[in-house]
Protein backbone atom coordinates (compact mmCIF):
# COMPACT_ATOMS: atom_id res chain seq x y z
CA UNK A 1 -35.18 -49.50 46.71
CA UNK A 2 -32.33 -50.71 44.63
CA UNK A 3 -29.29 -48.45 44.94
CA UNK A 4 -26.78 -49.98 42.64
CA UNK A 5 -25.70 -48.25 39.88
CA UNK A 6 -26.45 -49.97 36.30
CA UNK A 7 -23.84 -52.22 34.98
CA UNK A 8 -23.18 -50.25 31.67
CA UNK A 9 -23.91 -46.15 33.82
CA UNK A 10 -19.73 -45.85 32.91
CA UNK A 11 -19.93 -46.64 29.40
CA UNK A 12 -22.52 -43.54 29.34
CA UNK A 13 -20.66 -41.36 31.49
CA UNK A 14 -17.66 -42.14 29.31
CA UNK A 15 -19.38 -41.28 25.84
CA UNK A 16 -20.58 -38.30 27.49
CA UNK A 17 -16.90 -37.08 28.44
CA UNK A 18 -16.23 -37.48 25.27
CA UNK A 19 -18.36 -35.80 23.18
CA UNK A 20 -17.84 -33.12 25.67
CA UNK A 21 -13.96 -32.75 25.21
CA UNK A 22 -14.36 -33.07 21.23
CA UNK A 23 -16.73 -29.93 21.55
CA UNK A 24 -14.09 -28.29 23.74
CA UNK A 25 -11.68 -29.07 20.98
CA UNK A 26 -13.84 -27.26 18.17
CA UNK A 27 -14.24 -24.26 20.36
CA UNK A 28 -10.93 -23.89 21.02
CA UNK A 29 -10.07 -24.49 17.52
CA UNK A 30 -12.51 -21.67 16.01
CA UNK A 31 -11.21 -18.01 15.92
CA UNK A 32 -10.66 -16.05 19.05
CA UNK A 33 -10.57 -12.89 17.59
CA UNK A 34 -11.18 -11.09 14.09
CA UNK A 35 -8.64 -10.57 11.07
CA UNK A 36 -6.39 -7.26 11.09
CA UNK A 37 -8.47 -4.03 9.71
CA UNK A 38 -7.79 -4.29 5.86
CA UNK A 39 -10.04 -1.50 5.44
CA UNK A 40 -8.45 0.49 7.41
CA UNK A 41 -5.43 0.60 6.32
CA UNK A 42 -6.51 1.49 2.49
CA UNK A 43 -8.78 4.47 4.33
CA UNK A 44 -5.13 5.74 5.45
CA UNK A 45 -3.36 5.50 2.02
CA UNK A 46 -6.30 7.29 0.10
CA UNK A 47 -6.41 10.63 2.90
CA UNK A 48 -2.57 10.57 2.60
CA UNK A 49 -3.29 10.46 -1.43
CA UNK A 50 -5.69 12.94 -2.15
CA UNK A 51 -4.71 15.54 -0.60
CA UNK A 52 -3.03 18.25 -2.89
CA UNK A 53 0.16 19.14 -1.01
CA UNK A 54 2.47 16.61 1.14
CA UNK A 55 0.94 14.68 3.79
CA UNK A 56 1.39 11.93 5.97
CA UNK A 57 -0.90 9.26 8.44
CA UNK A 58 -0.02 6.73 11.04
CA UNK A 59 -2.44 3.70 11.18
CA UNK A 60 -2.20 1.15 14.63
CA UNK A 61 -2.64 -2.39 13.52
CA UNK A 62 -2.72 -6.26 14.89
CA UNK A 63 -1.28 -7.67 11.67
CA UNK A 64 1.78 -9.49 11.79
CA UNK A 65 2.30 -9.48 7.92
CA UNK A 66 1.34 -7.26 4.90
CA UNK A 67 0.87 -7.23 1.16
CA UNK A 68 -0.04 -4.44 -1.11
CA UNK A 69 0.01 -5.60 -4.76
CA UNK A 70 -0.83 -2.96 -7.05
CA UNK A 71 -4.23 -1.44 -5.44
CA UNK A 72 -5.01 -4.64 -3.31
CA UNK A 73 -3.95 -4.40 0.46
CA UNK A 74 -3.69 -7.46 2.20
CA UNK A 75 -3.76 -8.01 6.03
CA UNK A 76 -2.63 -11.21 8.10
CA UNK A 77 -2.74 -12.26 11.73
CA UNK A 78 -3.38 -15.35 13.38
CA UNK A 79 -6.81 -14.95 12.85
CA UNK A 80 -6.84 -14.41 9.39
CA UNK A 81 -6.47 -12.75 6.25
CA UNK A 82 -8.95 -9.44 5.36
CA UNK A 83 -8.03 -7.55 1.88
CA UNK A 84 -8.98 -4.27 0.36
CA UNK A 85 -9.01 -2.46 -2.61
CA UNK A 86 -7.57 1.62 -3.20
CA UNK A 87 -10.30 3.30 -4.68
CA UNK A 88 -8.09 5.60 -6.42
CA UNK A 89 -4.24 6.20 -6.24
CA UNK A 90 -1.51 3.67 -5.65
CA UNK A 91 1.27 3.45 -2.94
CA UNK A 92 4.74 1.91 -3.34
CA UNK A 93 6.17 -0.13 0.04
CA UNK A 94 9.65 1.20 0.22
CA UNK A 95 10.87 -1.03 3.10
CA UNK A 96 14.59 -2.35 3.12
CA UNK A 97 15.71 1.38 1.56
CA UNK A 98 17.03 2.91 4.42
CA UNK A 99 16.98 6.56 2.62
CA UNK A 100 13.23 6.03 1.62
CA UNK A 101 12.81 4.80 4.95
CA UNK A 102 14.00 8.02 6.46
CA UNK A 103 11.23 9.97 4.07
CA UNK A 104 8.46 8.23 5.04
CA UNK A 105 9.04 8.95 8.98
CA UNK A 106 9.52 12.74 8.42
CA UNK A 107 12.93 13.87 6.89
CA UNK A 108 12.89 16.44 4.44
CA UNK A 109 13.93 15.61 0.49
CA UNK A 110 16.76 17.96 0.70
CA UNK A 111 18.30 16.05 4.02
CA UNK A 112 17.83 12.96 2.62
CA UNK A 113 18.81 13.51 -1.13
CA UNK A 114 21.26 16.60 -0.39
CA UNK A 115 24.46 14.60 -1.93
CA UNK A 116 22.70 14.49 -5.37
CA UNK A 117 20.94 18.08 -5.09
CA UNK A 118 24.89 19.06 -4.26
CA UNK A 119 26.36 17.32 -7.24
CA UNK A 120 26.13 19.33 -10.53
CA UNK A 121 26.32 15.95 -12.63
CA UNK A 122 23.31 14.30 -10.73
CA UNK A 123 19.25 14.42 -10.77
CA UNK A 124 18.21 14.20 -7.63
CA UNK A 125 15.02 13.40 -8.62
CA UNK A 126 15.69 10.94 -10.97
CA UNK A 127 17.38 9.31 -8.64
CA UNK A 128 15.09 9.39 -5.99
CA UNK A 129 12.86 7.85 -8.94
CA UNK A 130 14.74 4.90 -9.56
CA UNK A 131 15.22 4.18 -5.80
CA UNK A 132 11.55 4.14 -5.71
CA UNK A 133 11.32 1.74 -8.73
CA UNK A 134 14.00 -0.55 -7.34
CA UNK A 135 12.08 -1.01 -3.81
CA UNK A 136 8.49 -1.02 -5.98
CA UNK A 137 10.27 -3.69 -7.60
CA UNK A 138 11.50 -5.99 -4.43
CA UNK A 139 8.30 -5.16 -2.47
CA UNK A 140 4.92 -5.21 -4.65
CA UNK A 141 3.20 -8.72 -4.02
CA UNK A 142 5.32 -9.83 -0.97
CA UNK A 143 4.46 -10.90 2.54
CA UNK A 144 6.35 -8.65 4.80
CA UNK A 145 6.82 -8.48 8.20
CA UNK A 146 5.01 -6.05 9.96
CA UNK A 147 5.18 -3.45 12.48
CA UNK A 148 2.62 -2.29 15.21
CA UNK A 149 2.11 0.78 12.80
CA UNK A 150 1.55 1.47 8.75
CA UNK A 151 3.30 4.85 8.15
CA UNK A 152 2.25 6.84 5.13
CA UNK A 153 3.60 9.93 3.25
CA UNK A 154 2.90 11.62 0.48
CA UNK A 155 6.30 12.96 -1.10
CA UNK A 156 6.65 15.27 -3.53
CA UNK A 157 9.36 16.40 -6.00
CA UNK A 158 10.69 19.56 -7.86
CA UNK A 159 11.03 18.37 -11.42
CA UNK A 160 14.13 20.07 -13.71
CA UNK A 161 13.86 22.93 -15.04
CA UNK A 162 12.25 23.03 -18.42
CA UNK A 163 14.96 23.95 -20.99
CA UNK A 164 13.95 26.80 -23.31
CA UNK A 165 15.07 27.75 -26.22
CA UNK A 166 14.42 30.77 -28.37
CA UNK A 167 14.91 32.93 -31.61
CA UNK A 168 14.28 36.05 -32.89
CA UNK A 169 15.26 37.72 -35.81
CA UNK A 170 17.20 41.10 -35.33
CA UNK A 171 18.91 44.20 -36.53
CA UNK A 172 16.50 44.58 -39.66
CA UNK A 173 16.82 47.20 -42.65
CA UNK A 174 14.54 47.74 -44.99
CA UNK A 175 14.77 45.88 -48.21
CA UNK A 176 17.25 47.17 -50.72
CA UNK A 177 15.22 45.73 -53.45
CA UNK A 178 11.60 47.86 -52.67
CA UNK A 179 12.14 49.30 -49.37
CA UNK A 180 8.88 47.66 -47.80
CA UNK A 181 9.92 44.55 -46.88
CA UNK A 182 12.23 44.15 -43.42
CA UNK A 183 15.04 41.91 -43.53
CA UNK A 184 16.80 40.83 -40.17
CA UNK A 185 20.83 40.79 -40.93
CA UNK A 186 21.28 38.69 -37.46
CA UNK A 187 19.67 35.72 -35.69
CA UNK A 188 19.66 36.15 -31.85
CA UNK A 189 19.44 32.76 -29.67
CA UNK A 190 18.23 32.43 -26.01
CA UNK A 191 18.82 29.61 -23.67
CA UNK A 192 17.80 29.20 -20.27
CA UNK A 193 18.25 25.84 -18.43
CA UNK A 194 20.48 23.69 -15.79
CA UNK A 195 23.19 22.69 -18.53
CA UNK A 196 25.24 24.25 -20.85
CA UNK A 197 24.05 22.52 -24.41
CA UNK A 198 25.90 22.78 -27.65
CA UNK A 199 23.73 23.59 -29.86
CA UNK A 200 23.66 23.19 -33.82
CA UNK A 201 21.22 25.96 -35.69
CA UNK A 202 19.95 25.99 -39.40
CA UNK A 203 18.45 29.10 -40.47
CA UNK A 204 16.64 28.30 -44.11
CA UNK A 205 15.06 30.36 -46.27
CA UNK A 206 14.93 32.59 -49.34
CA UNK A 207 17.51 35.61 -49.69
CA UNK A 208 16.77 38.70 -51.95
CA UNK A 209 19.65 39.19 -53.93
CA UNK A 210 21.45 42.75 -54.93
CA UNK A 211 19.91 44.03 -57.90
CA UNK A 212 22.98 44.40 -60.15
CA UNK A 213 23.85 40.96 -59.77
CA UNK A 214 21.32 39.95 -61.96
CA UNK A 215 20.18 42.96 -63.80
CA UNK A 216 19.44 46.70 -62.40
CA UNK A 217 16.54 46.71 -60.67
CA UNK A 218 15.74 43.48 -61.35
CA UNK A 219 14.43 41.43 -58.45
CA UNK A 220 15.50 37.82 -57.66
CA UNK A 221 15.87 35.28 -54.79
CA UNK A 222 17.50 32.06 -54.11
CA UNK A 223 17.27 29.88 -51.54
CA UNK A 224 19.46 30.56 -48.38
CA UNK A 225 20.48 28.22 -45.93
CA UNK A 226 23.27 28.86 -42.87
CA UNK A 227 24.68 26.77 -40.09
CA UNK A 228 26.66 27.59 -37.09
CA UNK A 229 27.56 25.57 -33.92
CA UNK A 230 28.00 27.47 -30.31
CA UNK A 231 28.07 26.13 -26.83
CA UNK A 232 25.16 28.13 -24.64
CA UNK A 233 25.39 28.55 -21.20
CA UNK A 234 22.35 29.43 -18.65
CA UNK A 235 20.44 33.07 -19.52
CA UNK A 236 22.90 32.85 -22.51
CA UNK A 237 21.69 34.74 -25.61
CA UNK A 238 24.21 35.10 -28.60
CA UNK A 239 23.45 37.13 -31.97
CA UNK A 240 24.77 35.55 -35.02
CA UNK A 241 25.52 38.21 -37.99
CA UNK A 242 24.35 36.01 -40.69
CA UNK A 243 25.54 38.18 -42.91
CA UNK A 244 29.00 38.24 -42.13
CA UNK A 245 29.19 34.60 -40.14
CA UNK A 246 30.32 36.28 -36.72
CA UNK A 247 28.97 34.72 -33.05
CA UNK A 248 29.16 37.95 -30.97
CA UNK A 249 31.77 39.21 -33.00
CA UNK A 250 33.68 36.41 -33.00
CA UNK A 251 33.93 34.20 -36.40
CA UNK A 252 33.06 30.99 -36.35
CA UNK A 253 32.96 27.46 -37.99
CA UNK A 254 30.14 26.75 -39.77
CA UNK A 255 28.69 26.90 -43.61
CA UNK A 256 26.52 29.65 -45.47
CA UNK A 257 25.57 29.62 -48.75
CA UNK A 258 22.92 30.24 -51.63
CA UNK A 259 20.78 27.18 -52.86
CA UNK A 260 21.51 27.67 -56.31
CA UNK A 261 23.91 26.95 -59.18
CA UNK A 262 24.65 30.44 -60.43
CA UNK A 263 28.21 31.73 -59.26
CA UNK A 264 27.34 34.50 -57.14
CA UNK A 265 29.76 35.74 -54.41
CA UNK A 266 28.16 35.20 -50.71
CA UNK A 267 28.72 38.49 -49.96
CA UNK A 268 26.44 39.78 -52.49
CA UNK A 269 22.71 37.96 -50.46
CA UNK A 270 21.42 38.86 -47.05
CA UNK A 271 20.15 36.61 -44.86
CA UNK A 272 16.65 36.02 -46.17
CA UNK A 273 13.27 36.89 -46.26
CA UNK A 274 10.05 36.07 -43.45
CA UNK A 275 9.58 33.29 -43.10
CA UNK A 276 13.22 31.82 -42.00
CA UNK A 277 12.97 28.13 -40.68
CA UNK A 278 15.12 27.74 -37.47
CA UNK A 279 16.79 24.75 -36.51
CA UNK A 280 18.47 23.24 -33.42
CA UNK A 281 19.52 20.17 -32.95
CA UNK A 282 21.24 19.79 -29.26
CA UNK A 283 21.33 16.21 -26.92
CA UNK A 284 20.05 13.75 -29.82
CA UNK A 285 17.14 16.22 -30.63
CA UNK A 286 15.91 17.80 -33.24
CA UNK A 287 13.58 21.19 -32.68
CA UNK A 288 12.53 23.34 -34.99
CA UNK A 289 9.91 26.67 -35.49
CA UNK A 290 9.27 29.04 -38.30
CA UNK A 291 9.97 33.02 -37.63
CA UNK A 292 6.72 34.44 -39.03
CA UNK A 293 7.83 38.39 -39.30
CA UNK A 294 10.13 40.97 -37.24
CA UNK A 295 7.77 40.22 -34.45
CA UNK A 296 7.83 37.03 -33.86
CA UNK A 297 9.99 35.23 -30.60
CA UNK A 298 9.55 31.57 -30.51
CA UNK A 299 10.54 28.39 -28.66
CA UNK A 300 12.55 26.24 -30.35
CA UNK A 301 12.50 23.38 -28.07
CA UNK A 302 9.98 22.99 -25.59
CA UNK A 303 11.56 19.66 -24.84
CA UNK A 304 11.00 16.91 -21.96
CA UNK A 305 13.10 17.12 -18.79
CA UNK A 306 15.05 13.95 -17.71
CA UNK A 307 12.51 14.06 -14.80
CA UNK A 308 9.77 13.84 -17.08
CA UNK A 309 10.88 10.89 -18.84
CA UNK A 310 11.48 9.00 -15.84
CA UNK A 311 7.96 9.48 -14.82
CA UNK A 312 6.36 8.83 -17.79
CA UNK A 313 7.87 4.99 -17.78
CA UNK A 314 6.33 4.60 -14.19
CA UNK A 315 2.35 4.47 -13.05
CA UNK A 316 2.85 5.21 -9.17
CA UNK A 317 3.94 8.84 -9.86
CA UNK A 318 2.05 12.06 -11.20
CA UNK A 319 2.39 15.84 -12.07
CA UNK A 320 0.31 17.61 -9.60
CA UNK A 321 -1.42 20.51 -11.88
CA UNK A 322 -1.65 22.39 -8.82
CA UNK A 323 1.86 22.40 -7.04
CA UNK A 324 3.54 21.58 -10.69
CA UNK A 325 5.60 19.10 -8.71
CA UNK A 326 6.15 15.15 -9.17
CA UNK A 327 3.65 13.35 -5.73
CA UNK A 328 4.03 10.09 -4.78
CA UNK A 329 2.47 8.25 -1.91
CA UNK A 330 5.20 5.61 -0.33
CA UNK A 331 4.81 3.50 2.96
CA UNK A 332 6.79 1.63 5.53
CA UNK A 333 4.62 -1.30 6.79
C-alpha cells in the first residue's frame, strides 16, 4: 500500500484555502442587516398630519442620517438607504432652531412665542412663520444627523384677527323735495381689529337740492361727493354729520362739495340720495361697497390679515376649516 502523499496534494489543499477565504470575504462583505424603516417613518408624519386638532408621534429608528425633501423621506444606515413617499401632507425639519425645537418636544406656542404675543408691535405668528421658512430653508434636501428617535408635531396657530370695517347710513328725514324718499344726514363707521388704522372715507353720490334754489318746487340733483380722514381705534364707531362736516361733534379736515358748476352755497344740499358709494382707503388699500337703502350695513374691507399673507407665499402650511387656525406638521430628526 503506498502511503505517501502525492507530490502536487499541497498545491490542492492550497487552491482550496483559497477559494474558501475569498468566499469568506464575500460573506462578510454582503449586508448584515436591513436598511432603516423608510416606511415607517412617513406612516408617523401622515397620523401626526391628518388628524384635525394638534398632535404629535415618536418613531424608534436605526438610521444614522435623514433626508426629507419635499414629500420624499430618506433613511440611511450602514446597511443602506430605503426612501418613501407622503401620501398627502408635507413636514418641515426644523432642527438647529432651538425655539422650534422646544415645540416639537411638547412646549406650548404661548411659552415658546410669549415675547412676541407680549409685544403690541409684533405677530407672533408671522414670526413663528418665518422661523419655520428659515429652518425649511437650511434643512429640506440635507443629510442630517440623526437621533435614536423621529419626533413629530402637528402645531397649530391663531391667525389675526380679521379687520372689519363697516357703514351705515344714519339719522334719516324724509325728503324735503316729496316726502317719500329717506335721506341719511350722517355716515356712521365701525371698526373692529388689533390696530388703530387711519382711515380715509369717500362718500359719493347724488344730493337733492332745496327747491328754491333752482325754482319752487322744482326738483334737481347734483352729484355729491365728501371726504374726511379719522384715526379708529378697536370697537370704534364714529358718525360723521355730512351735512355739517362734524366727526362726533368735532369739525374736521376734509372736503365736501357738489359736482357741478352752478354756484350754489354747500349749505343749501344734503348728503345724497340711496345709493351712496363708500370709500376707505387705510394701510395701502383701497375698499369700497355701495349703501343700497336705510337698511343696509356693509363691510367695507373684508381684507387679508398679515397672517394670511404669510401663508399664502408658503405650501407647508394650511387653514384648518374646522379649528379656523393655521396647522403645520414640523419634526426634529
Amino acid at each position: 500500500m503506498d502511503w505517501e502523499t502525492p507530490v502536487d496534494a499541497w498545491y490542492v489543499w492550497l487552491g482550496a484555502s483559497i477559494v474558501s477565504l475569498a468566499l469568506a470575504g464575500v460573506v462578510l462583505a454582503l449586508p448584515t442587516g436591513p436598511p432603516p424603516d423608510a416606511e415607517g417613518a412617513t406612516n408617523a408624519i401622515e397620523e401626526t398630519t391628518a388628524s384635525s386638532y394638534e398632535a404629535a408621534s415618536t418613531l424608534e429608528h436605526d438610521a444614522d442620517a435623514i433626508r426629507i425633501d419635499g414629500k420624499t423621506v430618506a433613511l440611511r444606515n450602514e446597511h443602506g438607504i430605503s426612501r418613501s413617499s407622503l401620501a398627502y401632507g408635507q413636514v418641515v425639519v426644523v432642527n438647529g432652531d432651538e425655539r422650534l425645537e422646544r415645540l416639537v418636544y411638547g412646549e406650548s406656542f404661548t411659552t415658546v412665542f410669549e415675547s412676541e404675543l407680549e409685544d403690541a408691535d409684533a405677530n407672533a405668528a408671522t414670526a413663528f412663520m418665518d422661523r419655520v421658512a428659515d429652518a425649511d430653508e437650511n434643512n429640506a434636501g440635507e443629510w442630517l444627523t440623526a437621533s435614536d428617535e423621529l419626533t413629530v408635531r402637528q402645531v397649530a396657530v391663531e391667525p389675526d384677527e380679521m379687520p372689519e370695517l363697516r357703514v351705515r347710513g344714519t339719522e334719516h328725514e324724509d325728503s324735503i323735495l316729496d316726502g317719500r324718499r329717506s335721506l341719511p344726514k350722517e355716515v356712521a363707521a365701525t371698526y373692529r381689529g388689533n390696530e388703530t388704522p387711519t382711515i380715509t372715507y369717500t362718500v359719493t353720490g347724488t344730493a337733492p337740492i332745496e327747491p328754491h334754489i333752482v325754482a319752487p318746487h322744482e326738483y334737481a340733483a347734483v352729484g355729491y361727493e365728501a371726504t374726511w380722514t379719522t384715526t379708529h381705534a378697536d370697537s370704534d364707531t364714529v358718525r360723521t354729520d355730512l351735512d355739517s362736516h362734524l366727526v362726533d361733534g368735532v369739525r374736521i379736515d376734509g372736503t365736501r362739495s357738489p359736482g357741478t358748476d352752478t354756484e350754489r352755497p354747500d349749505e343749501e344740499f344734503w348728503i345724497g340720495v340711496y345709493p351712496l358709494t363708500v370709500t376707505a382707503e387705510f394701510d395701502s388699500e383701497t375698499c369700497e361697497t355701495t349703501l343700497e337703502s336705510a337698511t343696509t350695513v356693509d363691510s367695507v374691507c373684508p381684507t387679508a390679515t398679515a397672517t394670511d399673507e404669510r401663508a399664502a407665499e408658503l405650501d407647508w402650511i394650511e387653514r384648518n376649516d374646522e379649528t379656523e387656525n393655521y396647522h403645520v406638521t414640523l419634526v426634529v430628526v
